[in-house]
N, C-alpha and C. Protein backbone atom coordinates (compact mmCIF):
# COMPACT_ATOMS: atom_id res chain seq x y z
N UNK A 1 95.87 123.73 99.67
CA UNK A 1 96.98 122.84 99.95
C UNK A 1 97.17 121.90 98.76
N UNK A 2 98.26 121.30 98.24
CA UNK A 2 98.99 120.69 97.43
C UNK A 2 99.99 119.77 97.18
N UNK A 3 100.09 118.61 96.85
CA UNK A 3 100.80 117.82 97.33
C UNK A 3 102.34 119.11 96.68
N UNK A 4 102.72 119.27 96.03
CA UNK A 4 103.86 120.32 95.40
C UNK A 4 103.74 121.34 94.36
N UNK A 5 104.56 122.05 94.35
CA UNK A 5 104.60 123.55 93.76
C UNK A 5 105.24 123.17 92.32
N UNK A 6 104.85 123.74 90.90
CA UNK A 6 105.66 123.76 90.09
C UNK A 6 105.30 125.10 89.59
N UNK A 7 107.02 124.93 88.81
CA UNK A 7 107.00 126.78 88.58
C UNK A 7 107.86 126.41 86.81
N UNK A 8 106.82 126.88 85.67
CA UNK A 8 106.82 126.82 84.40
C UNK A 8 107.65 128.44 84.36
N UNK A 9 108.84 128.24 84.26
CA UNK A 9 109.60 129.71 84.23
C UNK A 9 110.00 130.14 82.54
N UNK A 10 109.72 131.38 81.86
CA UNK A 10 110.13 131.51 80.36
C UNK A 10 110.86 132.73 80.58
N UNK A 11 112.58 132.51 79.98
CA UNK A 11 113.52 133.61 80.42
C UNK A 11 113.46 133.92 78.79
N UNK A 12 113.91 135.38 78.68
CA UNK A 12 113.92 135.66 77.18
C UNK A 12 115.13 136.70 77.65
N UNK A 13 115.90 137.40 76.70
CA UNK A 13 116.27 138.17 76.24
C UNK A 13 118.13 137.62 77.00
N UNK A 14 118.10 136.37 76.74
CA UNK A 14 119.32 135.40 77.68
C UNK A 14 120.18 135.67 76.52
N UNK A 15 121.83 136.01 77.08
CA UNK A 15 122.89 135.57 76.16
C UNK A 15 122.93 134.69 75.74
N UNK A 16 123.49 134.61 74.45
CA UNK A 16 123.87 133.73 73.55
C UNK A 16 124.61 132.42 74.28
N UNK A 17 125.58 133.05 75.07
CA UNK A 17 126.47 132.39 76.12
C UNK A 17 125.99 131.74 77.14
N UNK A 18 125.06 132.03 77.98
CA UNK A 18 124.66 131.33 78.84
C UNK A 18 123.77 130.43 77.92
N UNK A 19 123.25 130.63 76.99
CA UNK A 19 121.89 129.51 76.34
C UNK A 19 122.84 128.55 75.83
N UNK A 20 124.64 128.70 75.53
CA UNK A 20 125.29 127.35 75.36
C UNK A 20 126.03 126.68 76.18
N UNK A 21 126.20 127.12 77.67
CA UNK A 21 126.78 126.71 78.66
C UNK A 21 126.16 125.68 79.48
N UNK A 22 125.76 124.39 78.76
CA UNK A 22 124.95 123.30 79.49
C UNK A 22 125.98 123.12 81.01
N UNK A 23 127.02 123.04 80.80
CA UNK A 23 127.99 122.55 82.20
C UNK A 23 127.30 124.09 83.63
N UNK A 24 127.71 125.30 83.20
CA UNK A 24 127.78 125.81 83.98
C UNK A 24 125.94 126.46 84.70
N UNK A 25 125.14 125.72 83.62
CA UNK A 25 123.43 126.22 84.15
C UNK A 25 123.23 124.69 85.02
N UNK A 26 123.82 123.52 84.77
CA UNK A 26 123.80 121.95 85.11
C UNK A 26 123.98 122.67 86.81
N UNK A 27 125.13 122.88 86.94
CA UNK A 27 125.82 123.52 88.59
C UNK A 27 125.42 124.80 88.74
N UNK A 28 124.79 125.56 88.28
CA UNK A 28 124.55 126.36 88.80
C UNK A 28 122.70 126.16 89.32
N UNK A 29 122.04 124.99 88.50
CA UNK A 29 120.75 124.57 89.36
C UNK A 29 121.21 123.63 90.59
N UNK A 30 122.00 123.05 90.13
CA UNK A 30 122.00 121.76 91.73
C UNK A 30 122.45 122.89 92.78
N UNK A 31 123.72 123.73 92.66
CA UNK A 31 123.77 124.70 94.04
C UNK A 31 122.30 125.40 94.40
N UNK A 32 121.49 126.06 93.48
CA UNK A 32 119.98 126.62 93.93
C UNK A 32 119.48 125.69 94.45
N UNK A 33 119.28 124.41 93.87
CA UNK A 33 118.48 123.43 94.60
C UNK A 33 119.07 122.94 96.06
N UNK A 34 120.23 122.96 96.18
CA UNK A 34 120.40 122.51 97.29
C UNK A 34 120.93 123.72 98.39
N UNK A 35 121.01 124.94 98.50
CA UNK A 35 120.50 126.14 98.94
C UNK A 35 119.38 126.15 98.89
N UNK A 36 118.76 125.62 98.40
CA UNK A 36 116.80 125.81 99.24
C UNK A 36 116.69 124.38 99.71
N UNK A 37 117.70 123.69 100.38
CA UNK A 37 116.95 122.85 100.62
C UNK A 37 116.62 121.42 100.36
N UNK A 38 116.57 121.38 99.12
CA UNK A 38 116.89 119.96 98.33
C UNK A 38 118.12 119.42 98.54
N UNK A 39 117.75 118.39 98.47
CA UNK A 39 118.61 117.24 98.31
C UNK A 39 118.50 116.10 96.57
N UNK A 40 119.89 116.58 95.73
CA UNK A 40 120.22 116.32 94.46
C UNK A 40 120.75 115.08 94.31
N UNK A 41 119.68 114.16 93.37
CA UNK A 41 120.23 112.69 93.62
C UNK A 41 120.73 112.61 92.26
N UNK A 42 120.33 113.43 91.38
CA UNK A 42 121.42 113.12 89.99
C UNK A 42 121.29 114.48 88.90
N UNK A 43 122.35 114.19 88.20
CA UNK A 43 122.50 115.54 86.83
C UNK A 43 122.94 115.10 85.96
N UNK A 44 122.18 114.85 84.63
CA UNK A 44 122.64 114.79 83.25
C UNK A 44 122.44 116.25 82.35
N UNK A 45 123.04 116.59 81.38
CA UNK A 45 122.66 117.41 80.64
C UNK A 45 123.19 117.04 78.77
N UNK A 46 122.28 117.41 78.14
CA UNK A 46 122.67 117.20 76.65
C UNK A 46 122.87 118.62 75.71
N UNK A 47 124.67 118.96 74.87
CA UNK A 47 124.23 119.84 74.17
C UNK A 47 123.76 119.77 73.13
N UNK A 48 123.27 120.50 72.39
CA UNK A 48 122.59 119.78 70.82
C UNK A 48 123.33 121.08 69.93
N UNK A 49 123.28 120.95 68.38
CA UNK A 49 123.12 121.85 67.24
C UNK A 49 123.93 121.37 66.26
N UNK A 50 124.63 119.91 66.70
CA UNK A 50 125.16 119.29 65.44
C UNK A 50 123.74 119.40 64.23
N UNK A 51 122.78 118.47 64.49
CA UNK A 51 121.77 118.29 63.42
C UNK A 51 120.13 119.32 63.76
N UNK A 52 120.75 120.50 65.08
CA UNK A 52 119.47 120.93 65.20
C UNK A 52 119.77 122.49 65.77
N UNK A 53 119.12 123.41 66.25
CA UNK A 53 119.03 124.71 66.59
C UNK A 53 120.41 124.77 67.75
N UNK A 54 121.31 125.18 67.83
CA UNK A 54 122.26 125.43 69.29
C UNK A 54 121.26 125.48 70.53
N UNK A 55 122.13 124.73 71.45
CA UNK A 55 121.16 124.88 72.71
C UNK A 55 121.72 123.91 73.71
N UNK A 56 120.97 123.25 74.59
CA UNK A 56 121.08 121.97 75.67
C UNK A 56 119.83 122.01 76.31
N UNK A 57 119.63 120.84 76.51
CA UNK A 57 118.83 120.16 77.74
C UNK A 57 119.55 120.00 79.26
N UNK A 58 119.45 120.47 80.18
CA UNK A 58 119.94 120.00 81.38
C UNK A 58 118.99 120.02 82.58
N UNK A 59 119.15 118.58 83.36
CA UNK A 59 118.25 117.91 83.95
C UNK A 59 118.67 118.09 85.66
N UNK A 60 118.22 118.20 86.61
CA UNK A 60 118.98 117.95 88.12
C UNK A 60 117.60 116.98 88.92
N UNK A 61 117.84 115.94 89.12
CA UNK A 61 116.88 115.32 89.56
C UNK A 61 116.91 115.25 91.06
N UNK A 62 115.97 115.94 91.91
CA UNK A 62 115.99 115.99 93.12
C UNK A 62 115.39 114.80 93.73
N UNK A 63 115.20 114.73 95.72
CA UNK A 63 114.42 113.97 96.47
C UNK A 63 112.70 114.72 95.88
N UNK A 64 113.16 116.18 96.15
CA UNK A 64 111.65 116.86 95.96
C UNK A 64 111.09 116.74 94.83
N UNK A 65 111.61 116.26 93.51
CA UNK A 65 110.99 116.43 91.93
C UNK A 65 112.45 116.92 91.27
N UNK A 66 112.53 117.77 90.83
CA UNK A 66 113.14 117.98 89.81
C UNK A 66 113.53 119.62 88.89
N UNK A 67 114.66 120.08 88.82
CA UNK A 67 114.67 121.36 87.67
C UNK A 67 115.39 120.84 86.89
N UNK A 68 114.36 121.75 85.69
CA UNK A 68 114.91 121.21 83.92
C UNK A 68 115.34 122.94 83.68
N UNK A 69 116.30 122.56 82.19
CA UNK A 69 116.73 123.77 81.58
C UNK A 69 116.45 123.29 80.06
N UNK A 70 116.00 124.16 78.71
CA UNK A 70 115.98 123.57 77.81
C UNK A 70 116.29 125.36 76.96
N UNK A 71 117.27 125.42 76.38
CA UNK A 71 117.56 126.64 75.49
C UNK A 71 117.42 126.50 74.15
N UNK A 72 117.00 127.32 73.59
CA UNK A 72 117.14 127.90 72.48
C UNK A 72 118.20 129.34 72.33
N UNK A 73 119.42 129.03 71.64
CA UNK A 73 120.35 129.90 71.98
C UNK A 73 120.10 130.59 70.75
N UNK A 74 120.03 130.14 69.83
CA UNK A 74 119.71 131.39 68.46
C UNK A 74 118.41 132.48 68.71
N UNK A 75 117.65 131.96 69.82
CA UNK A 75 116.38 133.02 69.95
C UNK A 75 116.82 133.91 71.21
N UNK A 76 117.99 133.77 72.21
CA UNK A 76 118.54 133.84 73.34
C UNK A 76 117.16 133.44 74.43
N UNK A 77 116.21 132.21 74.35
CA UNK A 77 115.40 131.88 75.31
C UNK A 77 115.60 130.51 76.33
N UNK A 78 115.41 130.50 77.22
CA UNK A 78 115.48 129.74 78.26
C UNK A 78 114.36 128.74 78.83
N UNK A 79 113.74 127.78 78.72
CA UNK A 79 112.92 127.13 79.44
C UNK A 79 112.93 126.56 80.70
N UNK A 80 112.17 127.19 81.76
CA UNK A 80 113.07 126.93 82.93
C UNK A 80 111.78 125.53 83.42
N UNK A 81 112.02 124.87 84.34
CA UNK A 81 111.28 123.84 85.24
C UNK A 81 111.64 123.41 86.27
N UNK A 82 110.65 124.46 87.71
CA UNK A 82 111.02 123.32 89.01
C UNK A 82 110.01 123.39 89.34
N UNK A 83 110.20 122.20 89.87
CA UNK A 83 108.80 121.35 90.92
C UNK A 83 109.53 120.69 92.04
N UNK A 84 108.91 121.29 93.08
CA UNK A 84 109.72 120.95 94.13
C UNK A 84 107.95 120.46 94.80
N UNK A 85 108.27 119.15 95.87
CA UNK A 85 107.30 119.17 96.60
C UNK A 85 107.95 119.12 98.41
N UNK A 86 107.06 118.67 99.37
CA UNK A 86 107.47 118.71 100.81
C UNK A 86 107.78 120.58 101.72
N UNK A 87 109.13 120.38 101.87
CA UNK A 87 109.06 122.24 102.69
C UNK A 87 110.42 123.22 101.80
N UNK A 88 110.83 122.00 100.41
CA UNK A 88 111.23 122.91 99.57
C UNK A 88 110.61 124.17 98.38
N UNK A 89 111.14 125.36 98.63
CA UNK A 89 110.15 126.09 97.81
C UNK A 89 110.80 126.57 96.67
N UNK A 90 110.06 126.32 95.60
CA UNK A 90 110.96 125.90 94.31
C UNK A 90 111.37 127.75 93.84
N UNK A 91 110.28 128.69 94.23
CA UNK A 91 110.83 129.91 94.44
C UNK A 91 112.49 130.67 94.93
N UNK A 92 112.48 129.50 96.03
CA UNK A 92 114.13 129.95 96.30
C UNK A 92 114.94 129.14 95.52
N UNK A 93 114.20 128.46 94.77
CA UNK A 93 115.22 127.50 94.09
C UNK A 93 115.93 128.75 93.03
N UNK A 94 114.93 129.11 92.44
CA UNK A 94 114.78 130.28 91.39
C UNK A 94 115.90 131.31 91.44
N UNK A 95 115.45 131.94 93.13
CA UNK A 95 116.00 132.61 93.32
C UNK A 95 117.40 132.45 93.74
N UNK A 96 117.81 131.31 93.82
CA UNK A 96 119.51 131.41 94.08
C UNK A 96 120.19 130.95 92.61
N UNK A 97 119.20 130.35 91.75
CA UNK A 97 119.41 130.35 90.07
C UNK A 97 119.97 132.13 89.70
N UNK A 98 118.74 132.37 89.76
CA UNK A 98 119.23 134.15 89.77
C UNK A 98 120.43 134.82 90.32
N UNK A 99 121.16 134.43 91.14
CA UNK A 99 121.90 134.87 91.93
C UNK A 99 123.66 134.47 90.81
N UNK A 100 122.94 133.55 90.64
CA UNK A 100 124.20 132.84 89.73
C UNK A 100 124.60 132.66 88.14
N UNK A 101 122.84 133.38 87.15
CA UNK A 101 122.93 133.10 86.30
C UNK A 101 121.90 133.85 85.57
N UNK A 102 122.45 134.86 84.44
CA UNK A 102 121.82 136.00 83.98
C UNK A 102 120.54 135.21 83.60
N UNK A 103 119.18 135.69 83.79
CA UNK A 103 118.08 134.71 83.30
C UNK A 103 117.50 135.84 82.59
N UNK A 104 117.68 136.83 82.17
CA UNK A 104 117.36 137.65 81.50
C UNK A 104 115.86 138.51 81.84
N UNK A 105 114.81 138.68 81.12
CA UNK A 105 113.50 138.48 81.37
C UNK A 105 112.44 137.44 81.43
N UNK A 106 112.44 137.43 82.64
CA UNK A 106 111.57 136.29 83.21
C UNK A 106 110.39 136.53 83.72
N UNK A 107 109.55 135.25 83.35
CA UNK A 107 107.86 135.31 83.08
C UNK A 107 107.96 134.06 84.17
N UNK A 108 106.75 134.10 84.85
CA UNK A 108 106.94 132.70 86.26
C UNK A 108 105.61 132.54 86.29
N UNK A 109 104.96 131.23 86.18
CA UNK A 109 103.97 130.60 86.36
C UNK A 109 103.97 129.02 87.33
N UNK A 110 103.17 129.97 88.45
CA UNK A 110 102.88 128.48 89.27
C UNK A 110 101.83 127.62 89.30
N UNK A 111 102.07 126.30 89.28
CA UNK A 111 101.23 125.34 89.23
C UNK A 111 100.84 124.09 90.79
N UNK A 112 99.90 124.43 91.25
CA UNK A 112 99.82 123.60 92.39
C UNK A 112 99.70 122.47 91.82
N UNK A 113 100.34 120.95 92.75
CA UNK A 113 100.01 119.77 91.80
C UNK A 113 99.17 119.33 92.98
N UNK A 114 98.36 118.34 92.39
CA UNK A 114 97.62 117.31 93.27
C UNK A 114 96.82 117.81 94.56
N UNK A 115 96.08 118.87 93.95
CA UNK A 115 95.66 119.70 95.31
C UNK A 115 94.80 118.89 96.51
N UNK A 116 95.17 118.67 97.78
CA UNK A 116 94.58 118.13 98.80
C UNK A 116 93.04 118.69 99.08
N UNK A 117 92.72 117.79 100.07
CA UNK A 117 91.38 118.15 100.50
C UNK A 117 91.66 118.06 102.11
N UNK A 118 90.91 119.27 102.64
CA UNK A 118 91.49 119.47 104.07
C UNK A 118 91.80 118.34 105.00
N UNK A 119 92.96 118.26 105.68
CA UNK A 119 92.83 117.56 106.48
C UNK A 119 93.32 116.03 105.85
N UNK A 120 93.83 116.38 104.47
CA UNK A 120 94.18 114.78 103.89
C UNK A 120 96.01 115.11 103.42
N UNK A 121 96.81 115.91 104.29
CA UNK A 121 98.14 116.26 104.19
C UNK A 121 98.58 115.02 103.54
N UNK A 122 98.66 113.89 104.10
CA UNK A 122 99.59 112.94 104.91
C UNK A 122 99.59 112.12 102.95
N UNK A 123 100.85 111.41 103.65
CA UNK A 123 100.97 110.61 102.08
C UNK A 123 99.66 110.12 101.00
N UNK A 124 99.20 109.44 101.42
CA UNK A 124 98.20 108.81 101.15
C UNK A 124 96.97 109.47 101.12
N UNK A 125 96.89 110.74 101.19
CA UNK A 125 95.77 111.47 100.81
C UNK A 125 95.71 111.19 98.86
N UNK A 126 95.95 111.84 98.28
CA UNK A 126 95.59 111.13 96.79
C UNK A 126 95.15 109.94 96.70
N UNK A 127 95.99 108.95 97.36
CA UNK A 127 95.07 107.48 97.21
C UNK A 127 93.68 107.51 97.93
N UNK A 128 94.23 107.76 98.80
CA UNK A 128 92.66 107.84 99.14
C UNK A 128 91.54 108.57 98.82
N UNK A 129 91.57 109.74 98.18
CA UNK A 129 90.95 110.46 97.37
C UNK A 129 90.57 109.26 96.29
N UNK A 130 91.29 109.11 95.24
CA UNK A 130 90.92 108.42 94.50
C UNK A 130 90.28 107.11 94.56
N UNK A 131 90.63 106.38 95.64
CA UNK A 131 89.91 104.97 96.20
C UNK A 131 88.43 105.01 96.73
N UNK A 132 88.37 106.41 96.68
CA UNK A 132 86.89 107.01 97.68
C UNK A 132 86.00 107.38 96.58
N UNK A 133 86.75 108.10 95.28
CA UNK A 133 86.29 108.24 94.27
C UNK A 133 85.78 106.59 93.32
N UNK A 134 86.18 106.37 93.65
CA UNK A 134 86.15 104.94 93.00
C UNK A 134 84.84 103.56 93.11
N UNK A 135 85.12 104.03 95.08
CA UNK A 135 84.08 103.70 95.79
C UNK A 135 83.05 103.90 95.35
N UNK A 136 82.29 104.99 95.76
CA UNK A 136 81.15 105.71 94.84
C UNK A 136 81.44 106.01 93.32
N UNK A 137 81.97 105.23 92.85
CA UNK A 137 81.23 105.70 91.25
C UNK A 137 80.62 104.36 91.29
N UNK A 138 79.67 104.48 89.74
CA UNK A 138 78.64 103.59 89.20
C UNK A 138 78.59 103.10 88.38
N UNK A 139 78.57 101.95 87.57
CA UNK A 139 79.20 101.04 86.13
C UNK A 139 79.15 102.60 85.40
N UNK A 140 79.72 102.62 84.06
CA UNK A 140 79.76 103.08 83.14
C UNK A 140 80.24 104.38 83.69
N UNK A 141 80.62 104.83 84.20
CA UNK A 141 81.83 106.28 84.77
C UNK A 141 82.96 106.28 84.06
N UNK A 142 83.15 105.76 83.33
CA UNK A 142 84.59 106.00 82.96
C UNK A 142 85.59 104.67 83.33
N UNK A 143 86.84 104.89 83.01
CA UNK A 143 88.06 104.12 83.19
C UNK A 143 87.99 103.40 84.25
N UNK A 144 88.15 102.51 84.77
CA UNK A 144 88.77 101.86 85.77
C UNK A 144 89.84 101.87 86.30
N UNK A 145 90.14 101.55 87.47
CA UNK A 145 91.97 101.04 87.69
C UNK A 145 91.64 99.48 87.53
N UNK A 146 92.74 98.49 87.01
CA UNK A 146 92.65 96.86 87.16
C UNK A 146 93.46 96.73 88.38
């Protein structure tokens, strides 16, 4: 168990076209995200290649976390990023991305974040993990919190 899912996605063999279409990958993540589920509290996106490689950054900031897009359009590659936490699964996020937007060949790596300890679901499991950790340690352990 985990407080949330992230999914490090690497698309390769992407048109030229979609790796410069910051507007239409911007809307085409907030509809995936919110077809699985999410709820989208904001979207910026940046294109770049005046002073650097063609491409964009585009951002959709969810309740659950968040999907990023970051291209490299001269290599036709894609950097994908969602992390969804709660009963959104960033998988369907993916998958209604797919539905809407050539991702070419895609490589998917998941990352559990903040993995729980049985029975510590509830918000405040991490804190308390860590406050317990804290408890029992002994001068010279390391860092503190102030």
């Amino acid at each position: 168990m985990q407080r949330g899912k992230h999914l490090l996605i690497d698309c390769q063999g992407v048109s030229r076209d979609v790796c410069l279409d910051d507007r239409g990958m911007l809307r085409a993540m907030a509809v995936a995200a919110e077809r699985a589920g999410a709820t989208v509290v904001s979207q910026v996106r940046y294109h770049f290649g005046h002073n650097s490689p063609p491409g964009f950054t585009a951002v959709v900031l969810l309740d659950e976390s968040h999907c990023t897009a970051h291209t490299y359009a001269d290599l036709g590659l894609i950097a994908l990023d969602v992390f969804t936490c709660g009963s959104t699964e960033p998988r369907d996020v993916l998958a209604y991305l797919r539905e809407e937007v050539d991702l070419g060949e895609v490589t998917i790596r998941e990352v559990g974040r903040f993995p729980l300890e049985p029975g510590m679901e509830g918000h405040g499991a991490v804190l308390a993990a860590v406050a317990n950790e804290l408890a029992v340690a002994t001068p010279g352990d390391g860092p503190r919190l102030a």
